[in-house]
N, C-alpha and C. Protein backbone atom coordinates (compact mmCIF):
# COMPACT_ATOMS: atom_id res chain seq x y z
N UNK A 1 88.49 109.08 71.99
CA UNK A 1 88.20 109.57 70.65
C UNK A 1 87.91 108.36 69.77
N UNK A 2 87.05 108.03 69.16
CA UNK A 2 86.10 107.08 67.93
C UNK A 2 87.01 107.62 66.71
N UNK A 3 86.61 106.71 65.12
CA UNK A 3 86.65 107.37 64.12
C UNK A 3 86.34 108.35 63.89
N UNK A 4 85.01 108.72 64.06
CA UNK A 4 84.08 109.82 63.81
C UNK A 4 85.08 111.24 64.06
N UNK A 5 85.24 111.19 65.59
CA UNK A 5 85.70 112.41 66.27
C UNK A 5 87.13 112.33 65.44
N UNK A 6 87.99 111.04 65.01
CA UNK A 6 89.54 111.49 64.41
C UNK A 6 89.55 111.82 63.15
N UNK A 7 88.55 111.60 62.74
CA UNK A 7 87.95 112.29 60.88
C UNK A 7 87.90 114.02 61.17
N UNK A 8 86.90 113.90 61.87
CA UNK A 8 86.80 115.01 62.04
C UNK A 8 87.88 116.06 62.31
N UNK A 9 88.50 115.35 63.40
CA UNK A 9 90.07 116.76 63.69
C UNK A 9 91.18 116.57 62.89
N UNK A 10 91.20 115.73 61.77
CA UNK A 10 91.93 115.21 61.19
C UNK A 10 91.69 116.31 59.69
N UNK A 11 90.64 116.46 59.00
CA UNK A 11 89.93 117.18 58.45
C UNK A 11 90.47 118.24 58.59
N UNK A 12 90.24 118.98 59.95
CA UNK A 12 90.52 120.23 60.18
C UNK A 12 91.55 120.51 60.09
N UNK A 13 92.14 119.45 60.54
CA UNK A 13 94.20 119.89 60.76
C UNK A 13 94.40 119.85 59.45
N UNK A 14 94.46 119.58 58.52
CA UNK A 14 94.65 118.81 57.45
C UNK A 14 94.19 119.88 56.38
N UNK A 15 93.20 120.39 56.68
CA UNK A 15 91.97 121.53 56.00
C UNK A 15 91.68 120.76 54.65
N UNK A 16 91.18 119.72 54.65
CA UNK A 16 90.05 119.06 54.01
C UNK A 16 88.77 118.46 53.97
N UNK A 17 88.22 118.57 53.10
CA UNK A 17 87.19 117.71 53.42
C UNK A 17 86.77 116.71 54.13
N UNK A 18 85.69 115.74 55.02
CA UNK A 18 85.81 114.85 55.80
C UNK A 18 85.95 113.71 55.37
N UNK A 19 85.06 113.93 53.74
CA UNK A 19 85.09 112.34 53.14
C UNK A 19 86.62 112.06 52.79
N UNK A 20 87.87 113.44 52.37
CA UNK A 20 88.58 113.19 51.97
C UNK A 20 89.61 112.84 53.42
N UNK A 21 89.28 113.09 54.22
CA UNK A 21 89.95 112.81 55.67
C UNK A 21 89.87 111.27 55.80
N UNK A 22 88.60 110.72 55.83
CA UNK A 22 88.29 109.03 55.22
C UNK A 22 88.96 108.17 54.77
N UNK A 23 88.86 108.68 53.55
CA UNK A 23 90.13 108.04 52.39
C UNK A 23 91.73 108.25 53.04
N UNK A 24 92.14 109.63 53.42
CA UNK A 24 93.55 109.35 54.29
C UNK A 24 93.37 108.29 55.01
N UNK A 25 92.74 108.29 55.89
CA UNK A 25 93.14 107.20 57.58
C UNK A 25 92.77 106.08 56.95
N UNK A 26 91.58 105.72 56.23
CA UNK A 26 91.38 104.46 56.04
C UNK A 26 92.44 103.50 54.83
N UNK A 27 93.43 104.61 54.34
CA UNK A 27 93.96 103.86 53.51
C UNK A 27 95.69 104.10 54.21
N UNK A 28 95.78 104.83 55.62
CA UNK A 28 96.88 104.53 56.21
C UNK A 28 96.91 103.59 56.89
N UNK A 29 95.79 103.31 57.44
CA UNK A 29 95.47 102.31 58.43
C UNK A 29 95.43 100.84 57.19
N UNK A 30 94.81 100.58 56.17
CA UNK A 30 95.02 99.65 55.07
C UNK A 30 96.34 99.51 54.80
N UNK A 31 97.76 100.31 55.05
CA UNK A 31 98.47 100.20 54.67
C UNK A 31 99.06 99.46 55.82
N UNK A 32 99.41 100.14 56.84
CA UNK A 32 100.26 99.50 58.04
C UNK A 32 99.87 98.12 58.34
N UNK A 33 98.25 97.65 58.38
CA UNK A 33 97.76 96.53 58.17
C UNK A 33 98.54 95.37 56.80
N UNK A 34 98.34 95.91 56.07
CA UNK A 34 99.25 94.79 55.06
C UNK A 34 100.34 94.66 55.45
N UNK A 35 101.18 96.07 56.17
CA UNK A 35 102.87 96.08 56.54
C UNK A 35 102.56 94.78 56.81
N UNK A 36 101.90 94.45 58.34
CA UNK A 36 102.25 93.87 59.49
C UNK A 36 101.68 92.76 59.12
N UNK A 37 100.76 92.38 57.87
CA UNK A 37 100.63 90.99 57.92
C UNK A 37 101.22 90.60 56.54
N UNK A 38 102.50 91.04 56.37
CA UNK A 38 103.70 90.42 55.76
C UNK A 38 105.03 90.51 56.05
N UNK A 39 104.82 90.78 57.26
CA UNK A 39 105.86 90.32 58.93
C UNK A 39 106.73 91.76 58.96
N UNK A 40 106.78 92.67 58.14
CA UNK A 40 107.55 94.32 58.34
C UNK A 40 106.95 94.76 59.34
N UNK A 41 107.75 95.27 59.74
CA UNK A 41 107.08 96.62 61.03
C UNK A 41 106.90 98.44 60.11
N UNK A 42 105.99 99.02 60.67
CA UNK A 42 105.84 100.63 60.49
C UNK A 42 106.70 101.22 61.41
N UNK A 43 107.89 101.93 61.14
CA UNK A 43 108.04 103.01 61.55
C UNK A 43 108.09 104.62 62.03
N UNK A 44 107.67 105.33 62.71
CA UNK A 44 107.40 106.59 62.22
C UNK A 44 107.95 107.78 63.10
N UNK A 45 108.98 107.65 62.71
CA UNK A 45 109.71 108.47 63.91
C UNK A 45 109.35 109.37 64.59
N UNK A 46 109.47 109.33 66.16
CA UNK A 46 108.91 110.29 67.01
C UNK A 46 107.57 110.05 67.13
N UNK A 47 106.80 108.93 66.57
CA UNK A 47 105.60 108.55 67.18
C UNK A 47 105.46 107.44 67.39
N UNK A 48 105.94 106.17 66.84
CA UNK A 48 106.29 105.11 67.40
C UNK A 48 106.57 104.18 66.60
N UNK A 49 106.78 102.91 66.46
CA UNK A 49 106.58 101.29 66.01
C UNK A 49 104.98 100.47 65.97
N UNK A 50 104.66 100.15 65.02
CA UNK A 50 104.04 99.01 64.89
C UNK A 50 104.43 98.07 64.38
N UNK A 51 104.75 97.12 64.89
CA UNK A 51 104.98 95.79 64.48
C UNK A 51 104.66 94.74 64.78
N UNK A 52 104.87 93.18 64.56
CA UNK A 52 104.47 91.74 64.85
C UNK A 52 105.40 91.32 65.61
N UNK A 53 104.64 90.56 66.62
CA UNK A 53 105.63 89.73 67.60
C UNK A 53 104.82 88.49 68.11
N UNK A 54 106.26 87.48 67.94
CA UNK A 54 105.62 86.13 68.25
C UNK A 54 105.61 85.99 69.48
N UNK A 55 104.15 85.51 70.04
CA UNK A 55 103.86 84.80 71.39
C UNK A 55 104.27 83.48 71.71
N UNK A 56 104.96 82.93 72.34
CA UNK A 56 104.81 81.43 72.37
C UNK A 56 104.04 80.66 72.77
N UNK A 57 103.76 79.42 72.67
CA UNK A 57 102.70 78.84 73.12
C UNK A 57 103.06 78.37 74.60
N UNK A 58 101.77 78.27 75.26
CA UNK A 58 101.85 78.22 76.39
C UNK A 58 100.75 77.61 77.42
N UNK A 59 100.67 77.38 78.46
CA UNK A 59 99.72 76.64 79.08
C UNK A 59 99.22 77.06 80.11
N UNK A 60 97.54 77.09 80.51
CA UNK A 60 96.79 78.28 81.07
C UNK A 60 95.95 77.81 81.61
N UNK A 61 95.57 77.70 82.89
CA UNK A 61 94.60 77.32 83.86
C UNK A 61 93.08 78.43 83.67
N UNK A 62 91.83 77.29 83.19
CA UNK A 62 90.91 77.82 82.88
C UNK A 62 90.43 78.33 84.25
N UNK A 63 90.03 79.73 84.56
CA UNK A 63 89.32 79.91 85.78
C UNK A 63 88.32 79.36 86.17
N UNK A 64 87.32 79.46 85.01
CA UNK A 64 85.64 78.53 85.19
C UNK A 64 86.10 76.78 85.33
N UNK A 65 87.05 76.23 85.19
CA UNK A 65 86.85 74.68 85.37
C UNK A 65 88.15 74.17 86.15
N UNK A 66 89.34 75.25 86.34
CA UNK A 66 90.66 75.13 86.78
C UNK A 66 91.40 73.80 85.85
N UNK A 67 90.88 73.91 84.84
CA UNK A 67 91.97 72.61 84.03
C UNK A 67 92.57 73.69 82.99
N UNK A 68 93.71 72.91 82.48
CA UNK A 68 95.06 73.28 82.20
C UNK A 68 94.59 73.25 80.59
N UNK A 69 94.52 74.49 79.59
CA UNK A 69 94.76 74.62 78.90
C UNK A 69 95.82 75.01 77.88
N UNK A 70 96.09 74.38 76.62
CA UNK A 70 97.06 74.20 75.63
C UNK A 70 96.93 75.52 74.83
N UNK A 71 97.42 76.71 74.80
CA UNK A 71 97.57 78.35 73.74
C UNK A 71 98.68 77.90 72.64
N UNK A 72 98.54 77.63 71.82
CA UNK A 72 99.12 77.63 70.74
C UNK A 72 99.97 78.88 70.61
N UNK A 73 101.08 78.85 69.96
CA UNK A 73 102.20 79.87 69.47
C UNK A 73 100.97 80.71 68.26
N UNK A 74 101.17 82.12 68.36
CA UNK A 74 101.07 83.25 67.75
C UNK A 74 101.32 83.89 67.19
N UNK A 75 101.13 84.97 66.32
CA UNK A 75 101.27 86.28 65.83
C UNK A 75 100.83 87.53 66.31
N UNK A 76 101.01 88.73 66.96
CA UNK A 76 100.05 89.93 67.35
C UNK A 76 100.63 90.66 67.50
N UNK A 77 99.72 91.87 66.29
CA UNK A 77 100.49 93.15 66.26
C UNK A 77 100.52 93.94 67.81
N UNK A 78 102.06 94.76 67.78
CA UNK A 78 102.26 95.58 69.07
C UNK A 78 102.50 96.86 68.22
N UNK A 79 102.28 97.66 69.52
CA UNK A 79 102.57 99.65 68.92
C UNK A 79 103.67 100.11 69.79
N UNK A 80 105.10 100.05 70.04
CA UNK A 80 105.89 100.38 70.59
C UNK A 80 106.02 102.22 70.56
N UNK A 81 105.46 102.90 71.44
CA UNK A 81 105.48 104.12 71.03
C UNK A 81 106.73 104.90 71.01
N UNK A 82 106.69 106.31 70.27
CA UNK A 82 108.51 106.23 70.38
C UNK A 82 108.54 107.38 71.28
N UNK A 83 109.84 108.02 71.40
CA UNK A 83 109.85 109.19 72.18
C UNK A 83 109.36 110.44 72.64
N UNK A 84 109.02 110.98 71.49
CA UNK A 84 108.61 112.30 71.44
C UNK A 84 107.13 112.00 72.10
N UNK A 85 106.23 111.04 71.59
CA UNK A 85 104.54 110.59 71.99
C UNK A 85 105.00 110.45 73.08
N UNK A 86 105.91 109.67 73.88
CA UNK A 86 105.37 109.43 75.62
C UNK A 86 106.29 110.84 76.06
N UNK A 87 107.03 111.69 75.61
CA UNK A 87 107.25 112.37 76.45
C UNK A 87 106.25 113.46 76.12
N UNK A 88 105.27 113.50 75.15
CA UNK A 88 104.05 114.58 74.87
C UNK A 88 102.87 114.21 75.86
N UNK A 89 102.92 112.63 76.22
CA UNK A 89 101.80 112.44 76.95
C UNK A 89 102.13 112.59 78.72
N UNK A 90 103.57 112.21 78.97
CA UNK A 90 103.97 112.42 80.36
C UNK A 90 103.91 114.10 80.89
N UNK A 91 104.11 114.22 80.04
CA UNK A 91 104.08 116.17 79.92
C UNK A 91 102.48 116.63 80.27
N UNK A 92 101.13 115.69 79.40
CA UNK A 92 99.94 116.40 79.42
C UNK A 92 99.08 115.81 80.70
N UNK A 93 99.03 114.70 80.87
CA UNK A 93 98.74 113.66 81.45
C UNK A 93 99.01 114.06 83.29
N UNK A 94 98.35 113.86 83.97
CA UNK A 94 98.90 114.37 85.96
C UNK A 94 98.34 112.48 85.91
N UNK A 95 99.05 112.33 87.00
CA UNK A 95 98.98 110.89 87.62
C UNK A 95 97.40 110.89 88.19
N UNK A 96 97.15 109.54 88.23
CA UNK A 96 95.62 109.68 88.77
C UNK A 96 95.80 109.67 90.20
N UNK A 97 94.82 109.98 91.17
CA UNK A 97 95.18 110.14 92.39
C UNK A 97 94.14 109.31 93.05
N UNK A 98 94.68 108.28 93.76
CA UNK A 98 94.32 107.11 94.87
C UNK A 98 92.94 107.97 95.55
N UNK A 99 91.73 107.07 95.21
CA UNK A 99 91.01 107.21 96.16
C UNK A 99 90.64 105.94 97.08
N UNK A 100 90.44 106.33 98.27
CA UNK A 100 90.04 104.27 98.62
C UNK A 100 88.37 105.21 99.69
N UNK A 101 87.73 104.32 99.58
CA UNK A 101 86.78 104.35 100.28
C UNK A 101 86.57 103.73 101.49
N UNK A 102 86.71 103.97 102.63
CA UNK A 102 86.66 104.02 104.28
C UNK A 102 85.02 103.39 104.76
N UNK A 103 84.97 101.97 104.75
CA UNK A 103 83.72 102.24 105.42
C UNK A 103 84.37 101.75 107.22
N UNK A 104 82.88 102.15 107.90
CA UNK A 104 83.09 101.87 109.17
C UNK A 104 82.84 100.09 109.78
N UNK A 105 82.53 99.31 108.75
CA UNK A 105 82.27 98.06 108.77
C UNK A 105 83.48 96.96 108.27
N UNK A 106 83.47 96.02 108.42
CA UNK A 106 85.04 95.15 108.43
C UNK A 106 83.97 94.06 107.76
N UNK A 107 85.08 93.25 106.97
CA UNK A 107 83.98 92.58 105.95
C UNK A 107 84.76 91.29 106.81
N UNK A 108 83.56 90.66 106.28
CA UNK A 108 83.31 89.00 107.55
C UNK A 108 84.36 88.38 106.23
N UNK A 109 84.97 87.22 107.39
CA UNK A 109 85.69 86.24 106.70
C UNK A 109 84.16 85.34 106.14
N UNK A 110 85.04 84.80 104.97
CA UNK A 110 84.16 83.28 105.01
C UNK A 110 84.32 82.27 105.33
């Protein structure tokens, strides 16, 4: 689902207008955004956490050149979801089911 499509069902649930559906999300989403970049977390019970968490810095082997790069310590928002959302999605959600594809050929070493 895009903006577009969460305006839209948002609208409906809501039974307003779309432009006025707009102005909701874009100024909830403006809000939790300032939360989190003045270090508070959003709470919202039964749907989850957003909040900031520090990364530490750390050191990382470039794949393209294999030398050892320096990651600086961080900030980045996380969405800790809360109860009720993962047990709404474990509920809707069936596990995906393993396919592997069988050929009759064996792949050459190199």
């Amino acid at each position: 689902m895009n903006k577009t499509e969460l305006v839209r069902s948002l609208a409906d649930k809501a039974e307003v207008t779309q432009k006025e559906a707009v102005k909701i999300l874009d100024a909830t989403l403006e809000v939790i955004q300032e939360t989190l970049a003045s270090g508070d977390r959003v709470q919202i019970i039964g749907f989850g956490t957003f909040e900031v968490r520090d990364r530490k810095a750390r050191t990382v082997i470039s794949p393209a050149t294999g030398e050892e790069i320096q990651v600086p310590a961080t900030r980045v928002p996380a969405f800790k979801p809360g109860k009720s959302l993962k047990e709404s999605v474990a509920a809707s959600v069936k596990p995906a089911k393993k396919t592997t594809k069988k050929s009759g050929k064996k792949a050459k070493k190199k």
